[in-house]
C-alpha atoms as a PDB file:
ATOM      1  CA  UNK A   1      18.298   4.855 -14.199  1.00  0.00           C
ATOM      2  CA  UNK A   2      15.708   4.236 -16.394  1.00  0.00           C
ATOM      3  CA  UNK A   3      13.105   7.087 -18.482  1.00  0.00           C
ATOM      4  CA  UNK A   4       9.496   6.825 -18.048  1.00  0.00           C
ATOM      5  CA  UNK A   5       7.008   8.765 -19.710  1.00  0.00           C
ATOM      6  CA  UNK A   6       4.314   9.519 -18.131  1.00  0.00           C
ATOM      7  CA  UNK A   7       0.946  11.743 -19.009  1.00  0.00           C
ATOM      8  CA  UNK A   8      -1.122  13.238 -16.525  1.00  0.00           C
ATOM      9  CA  UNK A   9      -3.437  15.616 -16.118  1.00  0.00           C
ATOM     10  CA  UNK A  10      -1.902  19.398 -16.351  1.00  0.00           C
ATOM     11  CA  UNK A  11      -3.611  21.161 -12.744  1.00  0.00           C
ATOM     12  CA  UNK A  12      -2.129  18.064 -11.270  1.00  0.00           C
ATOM     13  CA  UNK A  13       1.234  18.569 -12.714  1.00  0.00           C
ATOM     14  CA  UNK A  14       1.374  22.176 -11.547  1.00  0.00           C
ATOM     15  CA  UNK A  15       0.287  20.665  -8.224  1.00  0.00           C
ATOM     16  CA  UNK A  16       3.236  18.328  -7.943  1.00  0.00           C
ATOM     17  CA  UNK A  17       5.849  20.760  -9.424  1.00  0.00           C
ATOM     18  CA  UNK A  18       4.523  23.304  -6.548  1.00  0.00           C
ATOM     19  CA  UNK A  19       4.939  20.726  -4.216  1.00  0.00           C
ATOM     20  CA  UNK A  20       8.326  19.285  -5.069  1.00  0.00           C
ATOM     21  CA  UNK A  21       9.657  22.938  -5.162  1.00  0.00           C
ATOM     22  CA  UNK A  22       8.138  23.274  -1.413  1.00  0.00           C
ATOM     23  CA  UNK A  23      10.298  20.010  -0.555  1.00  0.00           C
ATOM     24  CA  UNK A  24      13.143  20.255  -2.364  1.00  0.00           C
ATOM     25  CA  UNK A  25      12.833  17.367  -4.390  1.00  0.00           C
ATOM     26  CA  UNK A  26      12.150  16.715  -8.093  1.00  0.00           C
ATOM     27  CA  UNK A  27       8.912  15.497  -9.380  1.00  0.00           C
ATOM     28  CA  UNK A  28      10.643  12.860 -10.835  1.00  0.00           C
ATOM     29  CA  UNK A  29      12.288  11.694  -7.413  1.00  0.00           C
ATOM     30  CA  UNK A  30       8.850  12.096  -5.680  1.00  0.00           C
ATOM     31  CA  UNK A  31       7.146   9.751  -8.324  1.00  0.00           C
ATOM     32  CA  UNK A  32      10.277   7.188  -7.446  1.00  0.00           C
ATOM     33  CA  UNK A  33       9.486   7.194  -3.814  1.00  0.00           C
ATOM     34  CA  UNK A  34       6.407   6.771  -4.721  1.00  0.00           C
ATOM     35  CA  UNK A  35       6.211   4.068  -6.831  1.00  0.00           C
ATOM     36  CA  UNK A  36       9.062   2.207  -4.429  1.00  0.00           C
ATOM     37  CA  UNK A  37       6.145   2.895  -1.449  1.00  0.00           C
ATOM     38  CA  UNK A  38       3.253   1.103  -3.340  1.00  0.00           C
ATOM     39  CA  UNK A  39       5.460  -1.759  -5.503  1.00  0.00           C
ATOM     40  CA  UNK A  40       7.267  -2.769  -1.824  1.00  0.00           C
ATOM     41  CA  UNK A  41       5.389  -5.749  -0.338  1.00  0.00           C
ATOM     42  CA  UNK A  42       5.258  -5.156   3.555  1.00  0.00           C
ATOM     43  CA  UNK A  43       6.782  -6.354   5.748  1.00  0.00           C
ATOM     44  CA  UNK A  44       5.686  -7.903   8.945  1.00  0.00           C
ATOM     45  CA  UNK A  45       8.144  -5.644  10.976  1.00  0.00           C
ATOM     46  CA  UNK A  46       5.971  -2.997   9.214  1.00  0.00           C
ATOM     47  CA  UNK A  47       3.160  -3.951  11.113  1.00  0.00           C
ATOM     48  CA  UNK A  48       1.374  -2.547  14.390  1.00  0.00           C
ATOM     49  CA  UNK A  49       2.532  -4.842  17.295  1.00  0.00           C
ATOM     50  CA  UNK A  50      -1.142  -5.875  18.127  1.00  0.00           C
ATOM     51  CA  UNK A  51      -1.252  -7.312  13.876  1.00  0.00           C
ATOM     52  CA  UNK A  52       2.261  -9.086  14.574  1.00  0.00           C
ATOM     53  CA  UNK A  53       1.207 -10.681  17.678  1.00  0.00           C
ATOM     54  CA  UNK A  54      -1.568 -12.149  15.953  1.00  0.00           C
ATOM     55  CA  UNK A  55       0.310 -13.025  12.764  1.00  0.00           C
ATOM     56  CA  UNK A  56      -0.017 -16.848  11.973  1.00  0.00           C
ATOM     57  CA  UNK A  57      -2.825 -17.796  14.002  1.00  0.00           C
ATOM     58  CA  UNK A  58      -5.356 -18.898  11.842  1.00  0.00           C
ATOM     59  CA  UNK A  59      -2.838 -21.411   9.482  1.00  0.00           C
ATOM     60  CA  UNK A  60      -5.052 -24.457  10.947  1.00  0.00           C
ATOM     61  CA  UNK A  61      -8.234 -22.960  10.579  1.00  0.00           C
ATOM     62  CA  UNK A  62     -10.482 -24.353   8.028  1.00  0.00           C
ATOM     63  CA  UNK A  63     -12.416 -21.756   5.964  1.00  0.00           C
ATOM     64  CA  UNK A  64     -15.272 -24.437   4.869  1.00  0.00           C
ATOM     65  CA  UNK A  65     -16.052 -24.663   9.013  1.00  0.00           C
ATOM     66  CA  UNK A  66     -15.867 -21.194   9.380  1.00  0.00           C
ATOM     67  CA  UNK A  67     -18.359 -19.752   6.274  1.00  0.00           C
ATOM     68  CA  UNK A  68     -20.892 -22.864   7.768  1.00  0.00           C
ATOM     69  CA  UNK A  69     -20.540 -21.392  11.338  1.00  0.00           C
ATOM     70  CA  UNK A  70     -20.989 -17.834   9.668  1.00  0.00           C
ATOM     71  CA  UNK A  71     -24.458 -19.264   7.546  1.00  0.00           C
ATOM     72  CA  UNK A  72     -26.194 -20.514  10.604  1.00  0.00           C
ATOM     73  CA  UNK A  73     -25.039 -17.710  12.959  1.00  0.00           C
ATOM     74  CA  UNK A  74     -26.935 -14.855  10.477  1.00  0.00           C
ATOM     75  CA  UNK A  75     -30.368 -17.446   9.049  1.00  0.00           C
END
């Protein structure tokens, strides 16, 4: 384990100690979770099936093609 410091702002600190307490879980542990949540890439199992179905599709299309297609379609 490793110590981190943090500051933030004291209503929200009450807020997340209130919260924790609720839970059952430390502030610290919730700011882990956290942290893990937003620093995890996702993954494409993490997707809606509609998203993973489509995944891939586009690797030949050529974006040059597509922004002239786009210019003409909205002069």
């Amino acid at each position: 384990m490793v110590k981190l410091t943090l500051s933030i702002d004291k209503a929200i600190a009450i807020r997340a100690k209130r919260y924790s307490k609720q839970r059952g879980i430390s502030v610290s542990k919730l700011v882990e979770e956290y942290l893990d949540v937003i620093s995890t890439p996702p993954q494409a199992s993490d997707l809606p099936p509609i998203l993973r179905s489509l995944r891939g599709t586009l690797k030949s299309a050529d974006p040059g093609e597509y922004r002239n297609y786009l210019i003409k379609k909205y002069r």
